[in-house]
C-alpha atoms as a PDB file:
ATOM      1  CA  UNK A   1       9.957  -9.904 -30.740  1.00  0.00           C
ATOM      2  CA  UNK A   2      12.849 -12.285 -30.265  1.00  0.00           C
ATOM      3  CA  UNK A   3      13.314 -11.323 -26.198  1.00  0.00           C
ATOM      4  CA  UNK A   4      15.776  -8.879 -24.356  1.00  0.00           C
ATOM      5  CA  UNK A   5      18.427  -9.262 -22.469  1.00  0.00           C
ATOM      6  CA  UNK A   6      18.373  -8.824 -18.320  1.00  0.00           C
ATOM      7  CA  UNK A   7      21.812  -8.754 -16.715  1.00  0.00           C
ATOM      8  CA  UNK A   8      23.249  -7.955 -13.452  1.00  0.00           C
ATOM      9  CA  UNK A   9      27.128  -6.908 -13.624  1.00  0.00           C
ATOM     10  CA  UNK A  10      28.041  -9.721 -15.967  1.00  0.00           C
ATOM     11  CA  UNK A  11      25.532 -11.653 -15.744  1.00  0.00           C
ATOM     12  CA  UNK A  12      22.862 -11.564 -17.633  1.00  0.00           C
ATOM     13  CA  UNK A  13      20.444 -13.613 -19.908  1.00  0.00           C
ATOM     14  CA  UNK A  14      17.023 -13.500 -22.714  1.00  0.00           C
ATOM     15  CA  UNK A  15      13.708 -12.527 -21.266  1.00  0.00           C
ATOM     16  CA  UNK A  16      11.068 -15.964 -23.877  1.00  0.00           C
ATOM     17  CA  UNK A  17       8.783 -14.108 -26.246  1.00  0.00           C
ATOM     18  CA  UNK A  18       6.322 -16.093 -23.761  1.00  0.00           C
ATOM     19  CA  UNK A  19       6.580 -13.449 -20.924  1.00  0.00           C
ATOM     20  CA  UNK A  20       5.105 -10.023 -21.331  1.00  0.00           C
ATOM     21  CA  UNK A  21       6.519  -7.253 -19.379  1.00  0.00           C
ATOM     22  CA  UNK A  22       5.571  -3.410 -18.938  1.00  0.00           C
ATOM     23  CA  UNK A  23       8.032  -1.226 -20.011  1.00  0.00           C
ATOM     24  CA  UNK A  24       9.737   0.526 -17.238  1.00  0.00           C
ATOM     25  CA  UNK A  25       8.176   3.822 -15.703  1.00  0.00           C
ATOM     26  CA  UNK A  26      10.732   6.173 -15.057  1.00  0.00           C
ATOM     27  CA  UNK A  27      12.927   5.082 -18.474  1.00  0.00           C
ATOM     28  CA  UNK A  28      10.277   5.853 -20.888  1.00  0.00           C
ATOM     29  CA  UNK A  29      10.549   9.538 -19.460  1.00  0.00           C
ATOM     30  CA  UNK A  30       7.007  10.158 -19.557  1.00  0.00           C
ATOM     31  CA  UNK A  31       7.161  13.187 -17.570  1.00  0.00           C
ATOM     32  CA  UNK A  32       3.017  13.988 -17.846  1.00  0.00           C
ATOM     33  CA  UNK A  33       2.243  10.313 -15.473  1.00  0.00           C
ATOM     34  CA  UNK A  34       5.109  11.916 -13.370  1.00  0.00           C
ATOM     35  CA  UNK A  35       3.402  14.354 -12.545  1.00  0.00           C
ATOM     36  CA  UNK A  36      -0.146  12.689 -11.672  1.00  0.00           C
ATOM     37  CA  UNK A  37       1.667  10.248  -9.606  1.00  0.00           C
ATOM     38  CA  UNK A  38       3.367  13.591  -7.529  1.00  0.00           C
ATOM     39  CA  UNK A  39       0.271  16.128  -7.555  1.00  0.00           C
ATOM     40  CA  UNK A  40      -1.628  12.808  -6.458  1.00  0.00           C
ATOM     41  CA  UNK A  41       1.035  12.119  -3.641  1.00  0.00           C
ATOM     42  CA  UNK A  42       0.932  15.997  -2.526  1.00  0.00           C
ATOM     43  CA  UNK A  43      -2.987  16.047  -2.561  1.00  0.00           C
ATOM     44  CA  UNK A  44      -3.228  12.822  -0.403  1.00  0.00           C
ATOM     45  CA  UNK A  45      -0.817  14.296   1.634  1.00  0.00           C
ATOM     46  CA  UNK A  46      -2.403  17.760   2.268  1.00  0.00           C
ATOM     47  CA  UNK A  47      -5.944  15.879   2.622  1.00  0.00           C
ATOM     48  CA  UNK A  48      -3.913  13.626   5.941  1.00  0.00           C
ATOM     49  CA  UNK A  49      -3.028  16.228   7.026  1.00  0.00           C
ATOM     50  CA  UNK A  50      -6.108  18.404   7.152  1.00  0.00           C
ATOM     51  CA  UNK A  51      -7.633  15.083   9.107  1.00  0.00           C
ATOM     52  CA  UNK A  52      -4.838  14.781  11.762  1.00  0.00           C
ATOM     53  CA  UNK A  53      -4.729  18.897  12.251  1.00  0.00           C
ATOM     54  CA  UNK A  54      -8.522  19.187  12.420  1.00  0.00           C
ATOM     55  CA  UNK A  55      -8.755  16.061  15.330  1.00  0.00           C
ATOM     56  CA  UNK A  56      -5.886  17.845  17.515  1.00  0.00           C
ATOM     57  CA  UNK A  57      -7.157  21.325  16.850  1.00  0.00           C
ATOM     58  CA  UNK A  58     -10.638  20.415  17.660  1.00  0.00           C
ATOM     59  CA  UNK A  59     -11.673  19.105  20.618  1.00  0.00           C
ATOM     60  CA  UNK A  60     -15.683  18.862  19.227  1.00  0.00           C
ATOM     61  CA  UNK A  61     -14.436  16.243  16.776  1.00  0.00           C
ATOM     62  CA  UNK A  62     -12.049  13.763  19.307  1.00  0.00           C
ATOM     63  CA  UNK A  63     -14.591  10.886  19.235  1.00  0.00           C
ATOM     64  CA  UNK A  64     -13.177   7.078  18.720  1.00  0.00           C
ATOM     65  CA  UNK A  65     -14.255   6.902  14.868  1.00  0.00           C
ATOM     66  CA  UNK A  66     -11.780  10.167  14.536  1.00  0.00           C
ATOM     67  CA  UNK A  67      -9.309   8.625  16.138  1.00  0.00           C
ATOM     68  CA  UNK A  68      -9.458   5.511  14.090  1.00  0.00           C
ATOM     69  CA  UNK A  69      -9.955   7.857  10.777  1.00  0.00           C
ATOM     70  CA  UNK A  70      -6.659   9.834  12.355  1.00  0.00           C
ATOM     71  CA  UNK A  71      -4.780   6.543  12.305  1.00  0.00           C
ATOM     72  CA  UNK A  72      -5.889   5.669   8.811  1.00  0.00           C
ATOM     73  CA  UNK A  73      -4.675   9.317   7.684  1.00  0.00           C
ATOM     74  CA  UNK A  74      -0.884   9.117   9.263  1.00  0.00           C
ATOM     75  CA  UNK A  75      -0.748   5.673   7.363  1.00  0.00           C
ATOM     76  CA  UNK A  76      -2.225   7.690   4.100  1.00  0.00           C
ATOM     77  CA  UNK A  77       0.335  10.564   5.060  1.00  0.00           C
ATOM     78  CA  UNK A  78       3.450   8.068   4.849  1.00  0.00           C
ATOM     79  CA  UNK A  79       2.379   6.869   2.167  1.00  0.00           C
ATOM     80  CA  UNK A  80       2.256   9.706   0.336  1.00  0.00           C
ATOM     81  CA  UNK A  81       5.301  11.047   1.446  1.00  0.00           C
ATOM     82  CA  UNK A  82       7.085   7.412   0.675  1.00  0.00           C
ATOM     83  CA  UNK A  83       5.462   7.520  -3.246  1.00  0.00           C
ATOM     84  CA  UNK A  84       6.573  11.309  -3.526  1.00  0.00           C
ATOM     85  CA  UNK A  85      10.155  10.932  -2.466  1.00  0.00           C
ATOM     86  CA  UNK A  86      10.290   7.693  -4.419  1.00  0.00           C
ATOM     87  CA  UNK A  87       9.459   9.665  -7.391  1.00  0.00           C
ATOM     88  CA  UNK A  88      11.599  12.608  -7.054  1.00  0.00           C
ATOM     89  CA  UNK A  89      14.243   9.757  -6.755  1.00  0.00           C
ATOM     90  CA  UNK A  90      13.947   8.959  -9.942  1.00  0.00           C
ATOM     91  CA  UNK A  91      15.485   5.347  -9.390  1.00  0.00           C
ATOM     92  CA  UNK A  92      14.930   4.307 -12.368  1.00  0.00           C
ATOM     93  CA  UNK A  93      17.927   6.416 -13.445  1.00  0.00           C
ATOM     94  CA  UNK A  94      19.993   3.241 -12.313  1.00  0.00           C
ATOM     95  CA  UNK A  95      19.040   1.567 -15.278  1.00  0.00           C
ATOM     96  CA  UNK A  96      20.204   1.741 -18.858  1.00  0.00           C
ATOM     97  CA  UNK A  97      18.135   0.601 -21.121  1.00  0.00           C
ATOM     98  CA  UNK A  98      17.993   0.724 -25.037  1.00  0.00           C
ATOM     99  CA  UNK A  99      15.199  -0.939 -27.638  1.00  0.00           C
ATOM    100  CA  UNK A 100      15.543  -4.250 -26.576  1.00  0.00           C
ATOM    101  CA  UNK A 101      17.769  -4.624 -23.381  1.00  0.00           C
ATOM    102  CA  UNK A 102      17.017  -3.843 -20.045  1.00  0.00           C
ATOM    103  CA  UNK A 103      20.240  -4.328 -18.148  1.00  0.00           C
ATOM    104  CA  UNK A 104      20.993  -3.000 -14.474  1.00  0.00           C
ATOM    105  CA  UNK A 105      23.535  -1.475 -13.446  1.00  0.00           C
ATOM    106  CA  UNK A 106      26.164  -1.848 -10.248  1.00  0.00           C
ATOM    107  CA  UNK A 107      24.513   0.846  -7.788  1.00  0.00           C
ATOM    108  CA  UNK A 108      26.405   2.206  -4.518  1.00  0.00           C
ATOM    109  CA  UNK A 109      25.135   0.159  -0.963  1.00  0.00           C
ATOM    110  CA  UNK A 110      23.662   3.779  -0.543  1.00  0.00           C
ATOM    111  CA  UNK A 111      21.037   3.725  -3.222  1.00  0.00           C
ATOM    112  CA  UNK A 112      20.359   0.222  -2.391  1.00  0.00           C
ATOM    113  CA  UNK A 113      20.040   1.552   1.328  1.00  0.00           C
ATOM    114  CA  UNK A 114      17.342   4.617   0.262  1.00  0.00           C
ATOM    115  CA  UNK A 115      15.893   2.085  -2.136  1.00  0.00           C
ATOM    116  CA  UNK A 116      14.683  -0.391   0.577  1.00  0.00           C
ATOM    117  CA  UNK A 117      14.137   1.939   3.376  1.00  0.00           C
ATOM    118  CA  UNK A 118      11.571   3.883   0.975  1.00  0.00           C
ATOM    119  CA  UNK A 119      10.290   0.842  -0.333  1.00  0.00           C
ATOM    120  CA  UNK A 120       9.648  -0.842   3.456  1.00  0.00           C
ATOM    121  CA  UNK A 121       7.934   2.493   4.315  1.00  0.00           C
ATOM    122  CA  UNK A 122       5.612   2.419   1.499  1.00  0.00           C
ATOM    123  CA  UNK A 123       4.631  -0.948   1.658  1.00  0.00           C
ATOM    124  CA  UNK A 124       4.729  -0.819   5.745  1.00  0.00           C
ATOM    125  CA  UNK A 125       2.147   2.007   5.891  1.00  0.00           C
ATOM    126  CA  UNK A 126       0.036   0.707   1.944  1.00  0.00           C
ATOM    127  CA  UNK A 127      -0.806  -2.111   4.443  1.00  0.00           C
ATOM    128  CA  UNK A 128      -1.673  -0.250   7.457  1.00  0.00           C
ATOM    129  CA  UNK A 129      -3.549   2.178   5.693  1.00  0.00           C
ATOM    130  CA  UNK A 130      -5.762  -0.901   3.975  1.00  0.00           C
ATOM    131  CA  UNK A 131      -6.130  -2.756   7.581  1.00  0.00           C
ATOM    132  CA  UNK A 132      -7.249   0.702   9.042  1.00  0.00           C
ATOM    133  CA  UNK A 133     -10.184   0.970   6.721  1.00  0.00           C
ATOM    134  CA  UNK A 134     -10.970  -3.038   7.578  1.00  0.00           C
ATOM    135  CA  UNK A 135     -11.056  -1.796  11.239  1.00  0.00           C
ATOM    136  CA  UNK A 136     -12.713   1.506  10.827  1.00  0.00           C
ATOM    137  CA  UNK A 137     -15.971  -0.611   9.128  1.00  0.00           C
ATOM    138  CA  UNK A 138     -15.726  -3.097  11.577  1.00  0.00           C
ATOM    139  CA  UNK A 139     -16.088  -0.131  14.123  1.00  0.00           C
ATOM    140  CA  UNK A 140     -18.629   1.731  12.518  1.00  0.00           C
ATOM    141  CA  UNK A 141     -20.826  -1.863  11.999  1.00  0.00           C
ATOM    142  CA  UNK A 142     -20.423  -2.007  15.753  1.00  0.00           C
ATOM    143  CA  UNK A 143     -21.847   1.049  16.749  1.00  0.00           C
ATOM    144  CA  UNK A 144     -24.613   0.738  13.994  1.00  0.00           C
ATOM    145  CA  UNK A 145     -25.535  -2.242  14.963  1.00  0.00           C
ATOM    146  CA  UNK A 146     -25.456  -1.510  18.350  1.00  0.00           C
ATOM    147  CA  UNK A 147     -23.357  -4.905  19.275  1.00  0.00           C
ATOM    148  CA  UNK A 148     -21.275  -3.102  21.979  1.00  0.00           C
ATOM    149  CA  UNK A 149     -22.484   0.107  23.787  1.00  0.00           C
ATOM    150  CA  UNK A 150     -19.460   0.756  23.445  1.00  0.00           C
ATOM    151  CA  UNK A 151     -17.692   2.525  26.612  1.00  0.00           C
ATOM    152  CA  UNK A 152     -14.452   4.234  27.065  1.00  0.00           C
ATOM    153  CA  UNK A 153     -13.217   0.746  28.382  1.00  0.00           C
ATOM    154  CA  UNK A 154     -13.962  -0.810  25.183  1.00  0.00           C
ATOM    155  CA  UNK A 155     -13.239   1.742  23.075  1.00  0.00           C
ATOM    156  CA  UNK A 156      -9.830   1.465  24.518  1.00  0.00           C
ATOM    157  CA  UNK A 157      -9.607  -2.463  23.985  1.00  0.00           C
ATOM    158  CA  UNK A 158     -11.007  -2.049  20.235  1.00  0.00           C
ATOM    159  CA  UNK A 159      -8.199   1.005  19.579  1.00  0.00           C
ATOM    160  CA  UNK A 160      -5.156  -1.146  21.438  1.00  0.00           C
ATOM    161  CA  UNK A 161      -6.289  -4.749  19.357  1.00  0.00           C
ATOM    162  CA  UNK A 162      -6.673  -2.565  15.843  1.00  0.00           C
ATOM    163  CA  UNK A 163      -3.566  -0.994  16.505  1.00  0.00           C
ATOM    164  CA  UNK A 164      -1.762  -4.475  17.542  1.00  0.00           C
ATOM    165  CA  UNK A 165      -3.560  -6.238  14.361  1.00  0.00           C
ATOM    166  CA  UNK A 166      -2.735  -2.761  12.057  1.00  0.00           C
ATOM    167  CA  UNK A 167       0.884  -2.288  12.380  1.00  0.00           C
ATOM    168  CA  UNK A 168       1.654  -5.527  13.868  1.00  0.00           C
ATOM    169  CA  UNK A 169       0.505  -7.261  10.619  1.00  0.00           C
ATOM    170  CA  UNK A 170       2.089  -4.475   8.433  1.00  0.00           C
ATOM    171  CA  UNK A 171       5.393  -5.262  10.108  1.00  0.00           C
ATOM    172  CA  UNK A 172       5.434  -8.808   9.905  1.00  0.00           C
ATOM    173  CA  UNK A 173       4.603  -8.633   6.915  1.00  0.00           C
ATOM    174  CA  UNK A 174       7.616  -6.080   5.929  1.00  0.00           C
ATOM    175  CA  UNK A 175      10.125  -8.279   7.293  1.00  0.00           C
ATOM    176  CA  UNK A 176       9.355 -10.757   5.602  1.00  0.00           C
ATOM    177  CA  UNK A 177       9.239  -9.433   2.326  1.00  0.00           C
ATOM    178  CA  UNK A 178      12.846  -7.393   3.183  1.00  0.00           C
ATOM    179  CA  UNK A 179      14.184 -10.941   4.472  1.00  0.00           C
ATOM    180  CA  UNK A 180      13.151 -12.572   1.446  1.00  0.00           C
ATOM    181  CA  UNK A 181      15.091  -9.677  -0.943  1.00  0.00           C
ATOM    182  CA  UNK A 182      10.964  -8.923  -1.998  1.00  0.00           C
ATOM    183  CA  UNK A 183      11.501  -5.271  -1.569  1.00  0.00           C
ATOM    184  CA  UNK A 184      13.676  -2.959  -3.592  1.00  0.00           C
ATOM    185  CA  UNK A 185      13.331  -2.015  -7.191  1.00  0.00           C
ATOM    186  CA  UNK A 186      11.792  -3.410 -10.408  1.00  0.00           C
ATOM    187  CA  UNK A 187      11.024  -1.773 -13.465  1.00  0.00           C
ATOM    188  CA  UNK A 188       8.673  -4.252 -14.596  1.00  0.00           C
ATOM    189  CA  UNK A 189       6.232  -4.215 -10.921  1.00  0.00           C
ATOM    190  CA  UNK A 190       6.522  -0.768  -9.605  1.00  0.00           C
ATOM    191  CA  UNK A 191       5.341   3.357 -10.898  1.00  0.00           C
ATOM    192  CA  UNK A 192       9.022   4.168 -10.708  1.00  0.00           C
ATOM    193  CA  UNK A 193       9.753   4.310  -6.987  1.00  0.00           C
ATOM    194  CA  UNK A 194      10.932   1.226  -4.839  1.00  0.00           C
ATOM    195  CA  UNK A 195       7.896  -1.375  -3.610  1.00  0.00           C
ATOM    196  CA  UNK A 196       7.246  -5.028  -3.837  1.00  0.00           C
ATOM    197  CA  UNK A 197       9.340  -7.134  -6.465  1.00  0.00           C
ATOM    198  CA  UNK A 198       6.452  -8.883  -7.928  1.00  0.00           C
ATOM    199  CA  UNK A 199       8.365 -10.215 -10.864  1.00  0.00           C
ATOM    200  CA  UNK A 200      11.421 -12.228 -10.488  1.00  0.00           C
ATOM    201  CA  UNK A 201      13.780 -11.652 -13.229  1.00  0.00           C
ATOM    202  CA  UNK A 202      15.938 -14.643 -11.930  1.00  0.00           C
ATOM    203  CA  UNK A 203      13.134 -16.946 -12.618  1.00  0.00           C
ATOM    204  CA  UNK A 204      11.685 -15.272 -15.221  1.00  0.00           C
ATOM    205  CA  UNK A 205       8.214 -15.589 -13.858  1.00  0.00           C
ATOM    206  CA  UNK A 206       5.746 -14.153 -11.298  1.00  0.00           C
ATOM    207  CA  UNK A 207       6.075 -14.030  -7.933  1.00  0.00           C
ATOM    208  CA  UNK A 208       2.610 -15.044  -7.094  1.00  0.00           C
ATOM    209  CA  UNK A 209       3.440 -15.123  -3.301  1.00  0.00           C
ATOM    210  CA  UNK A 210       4.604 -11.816  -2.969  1.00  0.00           C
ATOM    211  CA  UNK A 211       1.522 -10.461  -5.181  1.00  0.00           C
ATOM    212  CA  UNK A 212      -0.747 -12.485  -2.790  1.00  0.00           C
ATOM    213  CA  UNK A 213       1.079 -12.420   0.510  1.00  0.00           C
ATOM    214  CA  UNK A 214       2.396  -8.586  -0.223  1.00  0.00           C
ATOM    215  CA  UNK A 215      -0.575  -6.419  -1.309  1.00  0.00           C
ATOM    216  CA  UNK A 216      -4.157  -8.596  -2.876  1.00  0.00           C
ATOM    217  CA  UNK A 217      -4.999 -10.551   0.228  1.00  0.00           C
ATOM    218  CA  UNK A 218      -5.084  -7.796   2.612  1.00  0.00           C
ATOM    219  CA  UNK A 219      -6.851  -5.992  -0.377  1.00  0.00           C
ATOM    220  CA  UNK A 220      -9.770  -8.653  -0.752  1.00  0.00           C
ATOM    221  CA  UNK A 221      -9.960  -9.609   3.025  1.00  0.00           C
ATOM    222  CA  UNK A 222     -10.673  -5.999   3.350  1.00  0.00           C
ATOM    223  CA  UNK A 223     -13.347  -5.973   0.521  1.00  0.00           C
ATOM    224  CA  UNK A 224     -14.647  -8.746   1.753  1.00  0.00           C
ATOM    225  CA  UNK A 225     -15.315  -7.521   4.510  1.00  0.00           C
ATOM    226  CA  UNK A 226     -16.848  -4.294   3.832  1.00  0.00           C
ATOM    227  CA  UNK A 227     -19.098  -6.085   1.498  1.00  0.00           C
ATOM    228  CA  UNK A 228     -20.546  -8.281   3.744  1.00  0.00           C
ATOM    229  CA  UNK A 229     -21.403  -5.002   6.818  1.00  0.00           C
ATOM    230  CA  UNK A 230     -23.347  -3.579   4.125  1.00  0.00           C
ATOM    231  CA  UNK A 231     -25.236  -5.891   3.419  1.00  0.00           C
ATOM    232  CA  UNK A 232     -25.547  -6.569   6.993  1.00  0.00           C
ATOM    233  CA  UNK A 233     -26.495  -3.642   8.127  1.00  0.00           C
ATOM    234  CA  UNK A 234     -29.100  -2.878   4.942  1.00  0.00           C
ATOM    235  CA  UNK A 235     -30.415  -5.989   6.336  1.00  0.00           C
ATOM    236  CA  UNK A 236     -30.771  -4.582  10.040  1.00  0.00           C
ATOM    237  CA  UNK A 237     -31.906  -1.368   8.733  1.00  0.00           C
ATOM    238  CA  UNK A 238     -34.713  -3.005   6.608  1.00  0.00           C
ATOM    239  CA  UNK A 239     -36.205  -5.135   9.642  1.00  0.00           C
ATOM    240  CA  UNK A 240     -36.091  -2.369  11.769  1.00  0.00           C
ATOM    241  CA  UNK A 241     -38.246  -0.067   9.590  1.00  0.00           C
ATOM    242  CA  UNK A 242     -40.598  -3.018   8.797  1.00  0.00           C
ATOM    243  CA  UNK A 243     -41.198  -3.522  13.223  1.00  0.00           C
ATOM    244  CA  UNK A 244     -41.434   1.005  13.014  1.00  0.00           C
ATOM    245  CA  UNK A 245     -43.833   0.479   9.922  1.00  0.00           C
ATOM    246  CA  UNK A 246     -46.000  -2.253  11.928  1.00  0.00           C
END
């Protein structure tokens, strides 16, 4: 392959052989991973929803890991609505592209607008939603463990700081991505809706700090994490059945 072409109004220039790109999502019209993506987007948002419903509704089931599990299903929620309308977008559309050229077209401030609002609210809430589940098994470690007994004081510190380091982070770390023109749309770093730009087209490389900074290090710090409780507590759980045993 001798490269394509990338241009932007009338600029434009050749993508090395070195670089290897996915095709883009939404211009290959493949309408059957269309429709995963949106059956998976209206599943995870009928599965939020039965969460959030079923705390409110319930009063049985309004304990402090519920309401942490609630806030992990409103980010899953807007998340899912974000991906869905994304898709039914279709932004891709904005882009013609033949064999070998990928060249983008002049788009109204409006789409640009949409484009950037849906991809802050994805990426706002895809971070949430990963620091909930970091604070939800720091929780649940807690009360294993028995580290805190846990009162409705302390409950109420542990839901304010998870809520401050939750959305606080996710915002932070939304501006800057918005500030530093890392959100919008790609066809080579996103399922066809707006997200993270994770490949500059400008540079012709990587952006390795929005991959990092953006989406993997919240990803491993959470893994990380959750790793090491288990562990932890299969630990705890082991010693205490040896003293029971003895």
């Amino acid at each position: 392959m001798d490269g394509f072409v990338v241009g932007d109004g009338g600029e434009s220039f050749t993508m090395p052989d070195s670089i290897t790109v996915a095709p883009p999502f939404i211009v290959k019209k493949n309408n059957i991973a269309r429709t995963i993506v949106g059956v998976t987007c209206v599943l995870s948002i009928i599965g939020s929803l039965i969460i959030i419903f079923s705390y409110f509704f319930f009063r049985d089931l309004r304990t402090n890991a519920r309401l942490l599990l609630v806030h992990l299903s409103v980010s899953d929620l807007a998340v899912g609505v974000a991906n869905l309308i994304g898709e039914m977008t279709s932004f891709g559309r904005h882009f013609n592209h033949t064999k070998t050229d990928y060249k983008i077209n002049l788009t109204p401030k409006r789409f640009d607008y949409v484009c950037k609002v849906q991809a802050f609210v994805a990426h706002y809430f895809t971070i949430a939603s990963v620091l909930w589940t970091l604070m939800l098994s720091i929780y649940m470690y807690m009360v294993i463990t028995r580290l805190s007994k846990l009162l409705k004081r302390e409950n109420r510190y542990f839901n304010w700081g998870a809520c401050t380091v939750c959305y606080g982070i996710s915002l932070l770390n939304c501006i800057w991505l918005e500030q530093t023109n890392r959100l919008g749309f790609s066809p080579w770093s996103t399922s066809g809706w707006c997200g993270t730009i994770i490949f500059d087209i400008y540079l012709k490389k990587m952006d390795y700090y929005a991959l990092a900074f953006g989406y993997d290090l919240w990803i491993l710090l959470t893994s990380l994490v959750i790793i090491i409780t288990y562990f932890s507590l299969a630990l705890q759980i082991r010693q205490e059945v040896r003293l029971l045993s003895n």
